[in-house]
N, C-alpha and C. Protein backbone atom coordinates (compact mmCIF):
# COMPACT_ATOMS: atom_id res chain seq x y z
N UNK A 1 106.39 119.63 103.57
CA UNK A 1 106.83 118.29 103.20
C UNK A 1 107.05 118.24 101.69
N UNK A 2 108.39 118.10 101.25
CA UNK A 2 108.83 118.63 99.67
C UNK A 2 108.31 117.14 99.34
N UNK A 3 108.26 116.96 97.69
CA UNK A 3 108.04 115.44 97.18
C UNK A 3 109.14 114.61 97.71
N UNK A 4 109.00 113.54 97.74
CA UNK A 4 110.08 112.45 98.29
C UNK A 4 110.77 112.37 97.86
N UNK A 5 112.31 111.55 97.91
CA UNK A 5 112.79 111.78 96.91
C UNK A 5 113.21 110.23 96.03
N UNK A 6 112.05 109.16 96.34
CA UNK A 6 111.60 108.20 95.32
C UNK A 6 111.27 108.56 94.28
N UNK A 7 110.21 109.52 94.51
CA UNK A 7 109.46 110.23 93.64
C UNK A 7 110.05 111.07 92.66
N UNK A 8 110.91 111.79 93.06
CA UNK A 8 112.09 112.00 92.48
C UNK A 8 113.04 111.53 91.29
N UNK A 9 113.24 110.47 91.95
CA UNK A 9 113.91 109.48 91.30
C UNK A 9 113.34 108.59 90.08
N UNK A 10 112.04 108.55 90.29
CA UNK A 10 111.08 108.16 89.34
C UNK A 10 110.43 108.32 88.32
N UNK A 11 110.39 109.88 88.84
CA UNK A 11 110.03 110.69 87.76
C UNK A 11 111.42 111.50 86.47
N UNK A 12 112.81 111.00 87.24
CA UNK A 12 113.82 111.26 86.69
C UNK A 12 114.05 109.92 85.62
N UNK A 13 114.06 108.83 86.12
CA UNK A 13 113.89 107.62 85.40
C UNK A 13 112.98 107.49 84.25
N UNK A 14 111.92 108.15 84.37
CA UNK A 14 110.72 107.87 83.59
C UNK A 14 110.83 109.06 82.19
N UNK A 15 111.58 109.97 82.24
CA UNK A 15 112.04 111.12 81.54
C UNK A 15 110.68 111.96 82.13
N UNK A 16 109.85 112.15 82.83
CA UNK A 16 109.10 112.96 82.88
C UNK A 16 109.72 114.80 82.74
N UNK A 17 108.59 115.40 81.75
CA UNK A 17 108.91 117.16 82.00
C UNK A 17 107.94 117.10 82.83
N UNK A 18 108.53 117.89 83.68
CA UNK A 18 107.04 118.39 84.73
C UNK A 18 107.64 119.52 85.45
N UNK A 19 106.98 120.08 86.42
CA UNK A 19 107.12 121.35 87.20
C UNK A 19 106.71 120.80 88.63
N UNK A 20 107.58 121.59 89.66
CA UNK A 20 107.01 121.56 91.18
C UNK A 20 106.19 122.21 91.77
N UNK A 21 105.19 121.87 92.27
CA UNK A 21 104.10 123.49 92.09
C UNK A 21 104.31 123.36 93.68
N UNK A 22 104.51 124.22 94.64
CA UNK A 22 104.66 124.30 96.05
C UNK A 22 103.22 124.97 96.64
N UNK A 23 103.14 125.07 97.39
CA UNK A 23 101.83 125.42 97.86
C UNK A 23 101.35 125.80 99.43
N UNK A 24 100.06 125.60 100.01
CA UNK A 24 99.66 125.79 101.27
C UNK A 24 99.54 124.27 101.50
N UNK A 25 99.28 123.76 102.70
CA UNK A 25 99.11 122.71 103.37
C UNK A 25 97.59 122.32 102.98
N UNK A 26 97.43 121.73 101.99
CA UNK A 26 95.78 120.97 101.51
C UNK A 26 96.10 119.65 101.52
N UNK A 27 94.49 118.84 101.92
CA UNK A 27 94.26 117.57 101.89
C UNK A 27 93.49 117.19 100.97
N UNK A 28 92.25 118.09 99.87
CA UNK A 28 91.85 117.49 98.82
C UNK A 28 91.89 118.44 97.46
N UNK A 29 91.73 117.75 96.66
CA UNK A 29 91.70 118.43 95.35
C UNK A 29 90.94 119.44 95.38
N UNK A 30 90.49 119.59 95.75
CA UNK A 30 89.60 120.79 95.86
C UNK A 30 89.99 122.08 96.69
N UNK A 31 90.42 121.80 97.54
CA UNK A 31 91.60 122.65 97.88
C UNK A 31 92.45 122.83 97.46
N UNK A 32 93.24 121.97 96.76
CA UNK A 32 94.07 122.28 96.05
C UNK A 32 93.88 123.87 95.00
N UNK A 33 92.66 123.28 94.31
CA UNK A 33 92.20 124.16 93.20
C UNK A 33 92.08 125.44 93.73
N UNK A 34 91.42 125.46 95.03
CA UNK A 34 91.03 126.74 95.62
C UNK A 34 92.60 127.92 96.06
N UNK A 35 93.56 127.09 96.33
CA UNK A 35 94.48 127.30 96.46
C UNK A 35 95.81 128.21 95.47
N UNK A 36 95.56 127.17 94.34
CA UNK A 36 96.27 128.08 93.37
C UNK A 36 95.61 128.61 92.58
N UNK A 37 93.96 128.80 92.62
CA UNK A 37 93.35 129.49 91.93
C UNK A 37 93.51 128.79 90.56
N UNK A 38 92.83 127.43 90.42
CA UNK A 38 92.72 126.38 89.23
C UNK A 38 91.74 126.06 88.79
N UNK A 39 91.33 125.91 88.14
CA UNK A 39 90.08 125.03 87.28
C UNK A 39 89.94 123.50 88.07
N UNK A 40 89.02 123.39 88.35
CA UNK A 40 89.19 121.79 89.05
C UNK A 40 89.58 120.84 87.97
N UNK A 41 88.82 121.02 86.50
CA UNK A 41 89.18 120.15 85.65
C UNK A 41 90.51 120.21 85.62
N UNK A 42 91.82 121.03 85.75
CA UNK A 42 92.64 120.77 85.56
C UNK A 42 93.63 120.62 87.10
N UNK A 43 92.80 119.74 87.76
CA UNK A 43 93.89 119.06 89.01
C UNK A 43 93.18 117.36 88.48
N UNK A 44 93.76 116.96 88.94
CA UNK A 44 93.66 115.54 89.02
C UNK A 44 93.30 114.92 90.24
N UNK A 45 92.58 114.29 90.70
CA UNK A 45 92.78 113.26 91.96
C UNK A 45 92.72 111.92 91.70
N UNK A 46 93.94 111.29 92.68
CA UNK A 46 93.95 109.86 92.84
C UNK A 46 93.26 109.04 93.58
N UNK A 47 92.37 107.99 93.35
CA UNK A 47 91.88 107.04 94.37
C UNK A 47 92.86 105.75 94.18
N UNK A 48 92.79 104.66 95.08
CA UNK A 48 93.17 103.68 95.40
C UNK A 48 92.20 102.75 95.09
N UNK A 49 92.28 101.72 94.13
CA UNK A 49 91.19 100.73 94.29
C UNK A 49 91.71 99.78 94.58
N UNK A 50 91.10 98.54 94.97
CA UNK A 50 91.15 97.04 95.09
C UNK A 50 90.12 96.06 94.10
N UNK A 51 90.13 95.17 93.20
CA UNK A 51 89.67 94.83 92.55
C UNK A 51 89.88 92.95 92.26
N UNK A 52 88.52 92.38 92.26
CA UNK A 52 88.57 90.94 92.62
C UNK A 52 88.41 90.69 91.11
N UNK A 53 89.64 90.08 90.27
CA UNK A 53 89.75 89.83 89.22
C UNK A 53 90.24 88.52 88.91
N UNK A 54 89.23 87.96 87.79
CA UNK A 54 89.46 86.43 87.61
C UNK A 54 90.88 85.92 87.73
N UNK A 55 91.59 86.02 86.87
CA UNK A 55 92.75 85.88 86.80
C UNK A 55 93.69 85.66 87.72
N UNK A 56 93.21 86.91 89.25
CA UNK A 56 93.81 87.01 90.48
C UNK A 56 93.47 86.12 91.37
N UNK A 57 92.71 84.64 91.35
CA UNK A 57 91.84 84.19 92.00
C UNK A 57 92.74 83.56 93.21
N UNK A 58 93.96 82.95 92.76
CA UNK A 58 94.64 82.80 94.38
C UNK A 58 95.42 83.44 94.81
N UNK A 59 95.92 84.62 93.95
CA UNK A 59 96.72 85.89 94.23
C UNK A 59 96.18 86.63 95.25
N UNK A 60 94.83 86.86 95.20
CA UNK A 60 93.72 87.70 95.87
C UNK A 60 93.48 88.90 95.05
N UNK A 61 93.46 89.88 95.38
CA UNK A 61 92.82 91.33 94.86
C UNK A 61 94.10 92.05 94.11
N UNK A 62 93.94 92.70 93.20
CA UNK A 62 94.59 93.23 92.13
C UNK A 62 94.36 94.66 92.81
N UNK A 63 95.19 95.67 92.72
CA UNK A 63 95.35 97.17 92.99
C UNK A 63 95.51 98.06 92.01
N UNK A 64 94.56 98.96 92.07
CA UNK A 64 95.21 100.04 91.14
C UNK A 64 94.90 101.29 91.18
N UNK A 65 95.62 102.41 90.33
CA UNK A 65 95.08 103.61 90.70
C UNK A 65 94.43 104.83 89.63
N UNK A 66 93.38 104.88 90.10
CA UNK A 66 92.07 105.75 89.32
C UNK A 66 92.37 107.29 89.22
N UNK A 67 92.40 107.80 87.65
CA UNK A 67 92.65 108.82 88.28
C UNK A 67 91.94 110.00 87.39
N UNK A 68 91.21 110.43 87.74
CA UNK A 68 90.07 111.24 87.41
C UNK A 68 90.31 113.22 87.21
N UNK A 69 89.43 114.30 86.67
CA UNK A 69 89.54 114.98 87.36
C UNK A 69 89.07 115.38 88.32
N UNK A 70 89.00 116.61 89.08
CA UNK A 70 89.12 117.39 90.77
C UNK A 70 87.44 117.64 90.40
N UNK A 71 86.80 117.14 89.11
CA UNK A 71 85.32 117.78 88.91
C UNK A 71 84.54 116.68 89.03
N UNK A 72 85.34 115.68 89.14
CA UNK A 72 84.24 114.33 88.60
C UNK A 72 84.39 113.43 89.52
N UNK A 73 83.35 112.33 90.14
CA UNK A 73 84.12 111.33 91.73
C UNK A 73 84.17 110.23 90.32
N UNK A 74 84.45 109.19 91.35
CA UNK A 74 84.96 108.13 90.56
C UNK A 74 83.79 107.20 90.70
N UNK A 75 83.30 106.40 89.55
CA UNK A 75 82.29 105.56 89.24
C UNK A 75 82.53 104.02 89.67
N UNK A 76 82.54 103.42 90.72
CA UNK A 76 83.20 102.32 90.89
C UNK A 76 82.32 100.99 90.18
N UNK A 77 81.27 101.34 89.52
CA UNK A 77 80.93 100.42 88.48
C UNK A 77 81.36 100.47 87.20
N UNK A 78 81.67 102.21 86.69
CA UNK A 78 82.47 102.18 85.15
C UNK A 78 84.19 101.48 86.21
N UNK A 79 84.41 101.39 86.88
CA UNK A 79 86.24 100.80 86.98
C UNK A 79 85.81 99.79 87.28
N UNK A 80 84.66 98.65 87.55
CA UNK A 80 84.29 97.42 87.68
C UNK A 80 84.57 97.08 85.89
N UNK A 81 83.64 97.17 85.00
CA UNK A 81 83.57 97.47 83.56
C UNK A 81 84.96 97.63 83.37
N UNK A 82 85.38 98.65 83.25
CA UNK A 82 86.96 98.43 82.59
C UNK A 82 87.94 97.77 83.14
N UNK A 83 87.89 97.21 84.23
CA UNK A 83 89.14 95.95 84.78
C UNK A 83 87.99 94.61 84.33
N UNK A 84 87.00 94.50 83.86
CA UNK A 84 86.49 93.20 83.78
C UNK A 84 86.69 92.76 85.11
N UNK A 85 86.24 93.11 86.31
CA UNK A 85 86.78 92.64 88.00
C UNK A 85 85.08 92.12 87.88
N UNK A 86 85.54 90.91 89.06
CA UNK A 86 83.93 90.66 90.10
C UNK A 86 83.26 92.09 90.79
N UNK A 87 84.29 92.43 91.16
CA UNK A 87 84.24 93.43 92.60
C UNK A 87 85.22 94.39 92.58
N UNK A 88 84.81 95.88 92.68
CA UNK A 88 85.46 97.01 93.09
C UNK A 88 85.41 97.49 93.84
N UNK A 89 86.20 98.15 94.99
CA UNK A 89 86.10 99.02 95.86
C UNK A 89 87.39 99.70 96.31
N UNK A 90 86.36 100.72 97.37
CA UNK A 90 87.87 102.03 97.73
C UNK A 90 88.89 100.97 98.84
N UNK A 91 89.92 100.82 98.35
CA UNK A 91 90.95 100.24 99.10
C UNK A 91 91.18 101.18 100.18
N UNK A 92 91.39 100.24 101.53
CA UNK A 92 91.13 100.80 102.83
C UNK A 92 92.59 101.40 103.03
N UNK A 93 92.91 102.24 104.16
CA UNK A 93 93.95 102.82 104.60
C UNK A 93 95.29 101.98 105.22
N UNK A 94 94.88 100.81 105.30
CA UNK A 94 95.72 99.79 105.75
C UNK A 94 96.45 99.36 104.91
N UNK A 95 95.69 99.15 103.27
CA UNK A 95 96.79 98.53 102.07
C UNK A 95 97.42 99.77 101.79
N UNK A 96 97.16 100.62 102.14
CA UNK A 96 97.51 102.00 101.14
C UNK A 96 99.52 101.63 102.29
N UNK A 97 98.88 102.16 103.90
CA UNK A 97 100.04 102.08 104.19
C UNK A 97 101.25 100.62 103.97
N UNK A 98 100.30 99.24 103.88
CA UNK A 98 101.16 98.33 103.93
C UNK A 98 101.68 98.60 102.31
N UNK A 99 101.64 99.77 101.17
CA UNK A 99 101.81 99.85 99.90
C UNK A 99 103.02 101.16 100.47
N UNK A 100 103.01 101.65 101.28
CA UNK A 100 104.20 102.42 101.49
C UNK A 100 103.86 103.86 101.29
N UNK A 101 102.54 103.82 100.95
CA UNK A 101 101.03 105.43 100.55
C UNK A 101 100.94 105.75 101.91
N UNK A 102 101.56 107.05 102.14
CA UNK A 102 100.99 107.97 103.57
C UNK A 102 99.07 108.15 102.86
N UNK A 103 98.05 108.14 103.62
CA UNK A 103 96.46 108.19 103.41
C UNK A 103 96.20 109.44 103.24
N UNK A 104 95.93 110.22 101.87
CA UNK A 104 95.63 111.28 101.55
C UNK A 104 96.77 111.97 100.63
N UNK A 105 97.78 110.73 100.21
CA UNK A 105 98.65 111.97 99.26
C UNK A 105 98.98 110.80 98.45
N UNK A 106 98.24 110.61 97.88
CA UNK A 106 98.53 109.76 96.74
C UNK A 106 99.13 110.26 95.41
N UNK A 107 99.76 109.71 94.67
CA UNK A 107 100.28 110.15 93.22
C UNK A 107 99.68 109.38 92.38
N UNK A 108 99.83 109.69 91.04
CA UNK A 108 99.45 108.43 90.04
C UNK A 108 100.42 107.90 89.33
N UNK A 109 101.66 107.58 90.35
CA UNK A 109 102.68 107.21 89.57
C UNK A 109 102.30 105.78 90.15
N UNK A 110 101.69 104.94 89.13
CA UNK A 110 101.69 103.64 90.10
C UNK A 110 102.65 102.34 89.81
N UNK A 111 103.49 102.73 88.60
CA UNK A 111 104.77 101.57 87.96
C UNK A 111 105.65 101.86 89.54
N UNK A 112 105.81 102.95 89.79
CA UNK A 112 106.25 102.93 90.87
C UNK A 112 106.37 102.22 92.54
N UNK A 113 105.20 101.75 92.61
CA UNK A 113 104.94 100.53 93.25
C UNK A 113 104.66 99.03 92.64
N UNK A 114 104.43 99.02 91.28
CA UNK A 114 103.99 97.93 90.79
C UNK A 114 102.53 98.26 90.80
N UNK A 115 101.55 99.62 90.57
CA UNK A 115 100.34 99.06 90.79
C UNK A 115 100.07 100.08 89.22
N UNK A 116 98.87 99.00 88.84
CA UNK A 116 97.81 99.55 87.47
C UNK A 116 97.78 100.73 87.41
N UNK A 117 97.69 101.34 86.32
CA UNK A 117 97.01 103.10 86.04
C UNK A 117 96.04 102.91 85.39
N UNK A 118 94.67 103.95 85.77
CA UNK A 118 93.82 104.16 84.85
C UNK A 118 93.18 105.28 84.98
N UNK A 119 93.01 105.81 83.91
CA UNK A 119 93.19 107.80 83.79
C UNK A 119 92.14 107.49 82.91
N UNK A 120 91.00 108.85 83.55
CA UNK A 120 89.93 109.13 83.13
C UNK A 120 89.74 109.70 81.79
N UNK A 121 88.81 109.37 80.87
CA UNK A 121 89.08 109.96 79.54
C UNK A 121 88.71 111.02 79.59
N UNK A 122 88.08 112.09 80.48
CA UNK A 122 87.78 113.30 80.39
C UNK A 122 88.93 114.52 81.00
N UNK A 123 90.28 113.44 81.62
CA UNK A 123 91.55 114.30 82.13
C UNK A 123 92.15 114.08 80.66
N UNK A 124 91.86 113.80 79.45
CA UNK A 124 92.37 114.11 78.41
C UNK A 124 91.89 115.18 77.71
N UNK A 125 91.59 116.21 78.02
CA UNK A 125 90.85 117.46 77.68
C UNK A 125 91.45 118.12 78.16
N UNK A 126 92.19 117.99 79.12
CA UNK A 126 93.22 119.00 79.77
C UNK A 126 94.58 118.82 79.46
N UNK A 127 95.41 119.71 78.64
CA UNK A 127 96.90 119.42 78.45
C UNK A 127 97.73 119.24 79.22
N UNK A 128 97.72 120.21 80.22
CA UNK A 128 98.03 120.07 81.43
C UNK A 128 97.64 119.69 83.13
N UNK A 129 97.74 119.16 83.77
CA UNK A 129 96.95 118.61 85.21
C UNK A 129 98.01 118.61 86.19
N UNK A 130 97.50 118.96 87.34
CA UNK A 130 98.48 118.74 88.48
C UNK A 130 98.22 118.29 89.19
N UNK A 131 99.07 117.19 89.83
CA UNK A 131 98.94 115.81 90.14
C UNK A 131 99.31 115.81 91.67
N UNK A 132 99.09 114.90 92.40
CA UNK A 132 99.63 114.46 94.08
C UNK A 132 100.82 113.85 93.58
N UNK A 133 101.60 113.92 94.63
CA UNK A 133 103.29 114.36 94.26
C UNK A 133 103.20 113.33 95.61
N UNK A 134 102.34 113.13 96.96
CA UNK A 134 102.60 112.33 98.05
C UNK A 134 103.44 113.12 98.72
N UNK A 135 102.78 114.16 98.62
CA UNK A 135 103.07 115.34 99.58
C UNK A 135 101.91 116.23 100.14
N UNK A 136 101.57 117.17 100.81
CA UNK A 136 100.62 117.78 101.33
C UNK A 136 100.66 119.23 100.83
N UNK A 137 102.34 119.84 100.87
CA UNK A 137 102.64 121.14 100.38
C UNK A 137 103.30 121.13 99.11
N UNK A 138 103.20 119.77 98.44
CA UNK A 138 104.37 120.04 97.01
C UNK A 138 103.08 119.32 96.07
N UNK A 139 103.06 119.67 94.57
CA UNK A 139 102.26 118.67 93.54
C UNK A 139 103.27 118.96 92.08
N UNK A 140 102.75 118.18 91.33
CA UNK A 140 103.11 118.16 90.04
C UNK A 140 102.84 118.68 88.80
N UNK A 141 102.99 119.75 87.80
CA UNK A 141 102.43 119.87 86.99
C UNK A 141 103.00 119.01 86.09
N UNK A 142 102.08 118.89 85.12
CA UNK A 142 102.89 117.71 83.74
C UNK A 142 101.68 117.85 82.87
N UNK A 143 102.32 116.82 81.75
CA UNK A 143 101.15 116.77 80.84
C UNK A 143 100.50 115.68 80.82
N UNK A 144 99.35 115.25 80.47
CA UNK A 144 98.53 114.46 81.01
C UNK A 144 98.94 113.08 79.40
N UNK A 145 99.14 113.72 78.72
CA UNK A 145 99.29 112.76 77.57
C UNK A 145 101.19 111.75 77.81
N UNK A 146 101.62 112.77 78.94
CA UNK A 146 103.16 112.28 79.06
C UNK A 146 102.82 110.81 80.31
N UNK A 147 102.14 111.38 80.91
CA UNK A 147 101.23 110.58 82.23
C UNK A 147 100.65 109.31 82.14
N UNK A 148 99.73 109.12 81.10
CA UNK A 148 99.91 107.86 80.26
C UNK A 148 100.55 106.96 79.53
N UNK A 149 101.72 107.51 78.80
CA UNK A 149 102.13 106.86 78.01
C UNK A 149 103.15 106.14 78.91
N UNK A 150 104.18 107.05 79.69
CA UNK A 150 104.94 106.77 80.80
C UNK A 150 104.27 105.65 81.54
N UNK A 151 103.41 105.85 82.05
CA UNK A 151 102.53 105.28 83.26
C UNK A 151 102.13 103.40 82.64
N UNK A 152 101.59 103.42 81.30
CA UNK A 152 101.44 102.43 80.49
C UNK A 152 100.07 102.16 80.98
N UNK A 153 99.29 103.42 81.28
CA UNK A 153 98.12 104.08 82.28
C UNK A 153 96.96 103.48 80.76
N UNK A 154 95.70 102.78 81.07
CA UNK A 154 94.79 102.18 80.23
C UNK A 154 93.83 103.47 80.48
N UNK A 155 92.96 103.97 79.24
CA UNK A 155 92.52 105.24 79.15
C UNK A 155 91.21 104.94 78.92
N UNK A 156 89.87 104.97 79.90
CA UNK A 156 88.27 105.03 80.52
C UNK A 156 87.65 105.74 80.67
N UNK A 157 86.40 105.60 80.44
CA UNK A 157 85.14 106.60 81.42
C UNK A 157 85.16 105.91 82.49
N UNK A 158 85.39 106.36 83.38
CA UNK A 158 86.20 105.68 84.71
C UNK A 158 84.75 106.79 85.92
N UNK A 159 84.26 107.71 85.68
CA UNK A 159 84.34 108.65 86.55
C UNK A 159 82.83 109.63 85.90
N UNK A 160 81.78 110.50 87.15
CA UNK A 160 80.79 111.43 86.56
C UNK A 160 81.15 112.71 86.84
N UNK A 161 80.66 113.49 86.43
CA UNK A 161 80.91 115.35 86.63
C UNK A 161 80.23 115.10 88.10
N UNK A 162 80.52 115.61 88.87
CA UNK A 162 79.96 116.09 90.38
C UNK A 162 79.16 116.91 89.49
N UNK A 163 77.88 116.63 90.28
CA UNK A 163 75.94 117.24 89.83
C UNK A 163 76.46 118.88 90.26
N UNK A 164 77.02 118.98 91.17
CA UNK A 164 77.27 120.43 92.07
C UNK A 164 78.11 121.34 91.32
N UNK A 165 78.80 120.79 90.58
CA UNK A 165 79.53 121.56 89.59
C UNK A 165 80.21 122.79 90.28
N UNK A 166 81.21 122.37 91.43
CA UNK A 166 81.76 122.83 92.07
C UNK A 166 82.85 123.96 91.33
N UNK A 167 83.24 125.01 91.67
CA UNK A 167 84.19 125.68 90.79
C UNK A 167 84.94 126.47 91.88
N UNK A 168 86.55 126.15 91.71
CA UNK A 168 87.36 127.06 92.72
C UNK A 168 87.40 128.27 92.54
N UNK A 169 87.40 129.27 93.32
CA UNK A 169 87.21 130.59 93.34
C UNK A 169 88.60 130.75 93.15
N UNK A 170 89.29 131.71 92.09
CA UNK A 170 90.67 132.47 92.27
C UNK A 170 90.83 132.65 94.03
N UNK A 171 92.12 132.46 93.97
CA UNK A 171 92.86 132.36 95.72
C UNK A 171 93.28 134.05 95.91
N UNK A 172 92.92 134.53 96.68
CA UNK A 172 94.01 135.79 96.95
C UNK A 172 95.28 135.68 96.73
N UNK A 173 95.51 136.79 96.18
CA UNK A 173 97.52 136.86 95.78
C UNK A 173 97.92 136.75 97.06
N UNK A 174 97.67 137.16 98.02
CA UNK A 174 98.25 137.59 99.47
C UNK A 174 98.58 136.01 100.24
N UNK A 175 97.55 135.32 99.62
CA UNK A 175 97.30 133.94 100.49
C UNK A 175 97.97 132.80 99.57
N UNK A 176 97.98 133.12 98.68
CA UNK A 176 98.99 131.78 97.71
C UNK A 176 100.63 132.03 97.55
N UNK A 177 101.30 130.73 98.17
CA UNK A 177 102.19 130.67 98.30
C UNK A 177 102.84 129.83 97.15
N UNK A 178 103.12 130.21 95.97
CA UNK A 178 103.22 129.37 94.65
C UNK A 178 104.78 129.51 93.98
N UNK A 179 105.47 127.94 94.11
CA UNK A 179 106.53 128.33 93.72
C UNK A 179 106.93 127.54 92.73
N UNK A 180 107.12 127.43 91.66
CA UNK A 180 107.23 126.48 90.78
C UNK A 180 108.75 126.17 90.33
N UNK A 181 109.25 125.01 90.26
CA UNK A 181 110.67 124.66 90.23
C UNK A 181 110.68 123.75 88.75
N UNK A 182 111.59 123.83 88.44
CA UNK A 182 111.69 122.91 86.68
C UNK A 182 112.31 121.96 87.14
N UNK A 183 111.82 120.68 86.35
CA UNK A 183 111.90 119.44 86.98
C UNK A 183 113.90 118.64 86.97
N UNK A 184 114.24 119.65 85.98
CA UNK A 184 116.05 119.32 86.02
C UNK A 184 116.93 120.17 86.88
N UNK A 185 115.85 121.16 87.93
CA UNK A 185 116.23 122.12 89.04
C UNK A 185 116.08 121.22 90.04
N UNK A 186 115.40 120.22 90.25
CA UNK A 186 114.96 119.72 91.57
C UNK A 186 115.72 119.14 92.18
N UNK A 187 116.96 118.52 91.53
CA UNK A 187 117.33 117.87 92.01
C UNK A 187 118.87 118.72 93.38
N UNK A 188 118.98 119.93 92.69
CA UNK A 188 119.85 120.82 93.41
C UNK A 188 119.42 121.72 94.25
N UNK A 189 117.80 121.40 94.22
CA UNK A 189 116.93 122.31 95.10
C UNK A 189 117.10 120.96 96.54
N UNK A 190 116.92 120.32 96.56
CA UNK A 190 117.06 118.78 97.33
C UNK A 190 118.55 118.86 97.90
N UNK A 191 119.29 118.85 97.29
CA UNK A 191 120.74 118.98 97.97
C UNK A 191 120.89 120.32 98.54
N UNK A 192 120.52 121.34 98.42
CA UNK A 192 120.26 122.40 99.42
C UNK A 192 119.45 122.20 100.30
N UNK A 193 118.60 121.62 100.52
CA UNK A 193 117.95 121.11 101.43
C UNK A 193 118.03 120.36 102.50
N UNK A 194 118.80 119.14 101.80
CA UNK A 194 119.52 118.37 103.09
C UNK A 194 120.36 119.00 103.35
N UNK A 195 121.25 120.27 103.01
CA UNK A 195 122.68 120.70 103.26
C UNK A 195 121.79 121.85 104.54
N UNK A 196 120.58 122.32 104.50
CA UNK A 196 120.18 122.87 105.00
C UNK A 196 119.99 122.03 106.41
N UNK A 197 119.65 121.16 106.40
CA UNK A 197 118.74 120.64 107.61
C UNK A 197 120.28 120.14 108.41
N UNK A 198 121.54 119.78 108.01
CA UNK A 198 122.20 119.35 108.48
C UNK A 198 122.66 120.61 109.36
């Protein structure tokens, strides 16, 4: 399942440089990492929050998206603290889909729907991060400082080191399927694609 091609389009709009990183079929960051043989600090994962914020009081709940690295979970009292919200929590699978989010491939492109960014201050240690693309077999490399500024992404201790201090093992060459495309290639990689399927 290649990136969409909203996503696409979005990231063409937005001037993003980035890279296509292709891959095996993973569902968490952590696989991910294990996969291309990465540093967890340098993948990213997205959560979904929901957040009861004054301001929003007959709007209802404000949305946005957290985005940490692949080493650290997310602190839903430091993202209480930095939205100034009543109430935080993991937004259920229902807003994600009524938000147009397949559950488990989130991006942190969230101007893209209209929803908040907020990027962990410890994914600023990493120049580079690779991101959910809202795909299963495709992600993003980019730079994390392009990610914010683009994004108009508010910058937190959002998030703790996992105690376990988990670390991906290098992937076998044999078993990683890694193809990386430049982001002003993609778009003729896509028209071969549909020219393919037709």
């Amino acid at each position: 399942m290649p990136i969409p091609k909203h996503l696409n389009i979005h990231l063409g709009k937005k001037n993003y440089k980035f890279d296509i990183v292709e891959h095996k079929k993973v569902f968490t960051a952590y696989d991910l990492a294990q996969t291309l043989g990465e540093k967890l600090d340098s993948i990213a994962k997205t959560l979904l929050v929901e957040a009861d914020l004054p301001e929003l009081k007959k709007k209802g709940k404000g949305h946005y998206l957290v985005v940490v690295p692949a080493s650290y979970y997310v602190d839903l009292q430091k993202v209480k603290k930095a939205l100034k919200a009543k109430k935080v929590s993991i937004a259920p699978e229902r807003v994600m889909k009524r938000l147009g989010i397949e559950p488990g491939a989130l991006s942190p492109f969230g101007s893209m729907r209209g929803l908040g960014v907020l990027v962990d201050k410890a994914l600023l240690k990493t120049k580079d991060a690779i991101v959910g693309a809202e795909s299963f077999t495709d992600s993003v490399r980019l730079k994390v400082k392009d990610l914010v500024a683009a994004e108009q992404a508010a910058v937190a201790v959002l998030g703790k080191r996992n105690k376990m201090r988990l670390q991906a093992k290098p992937a076998k060459k044999k078993s990683v399927k890694r193809k990386v495309k430049k982001g002003k290639a993609v778009k003729k990689a896509a028209k071969k694609a549909g020219k393919r399927r037709r």
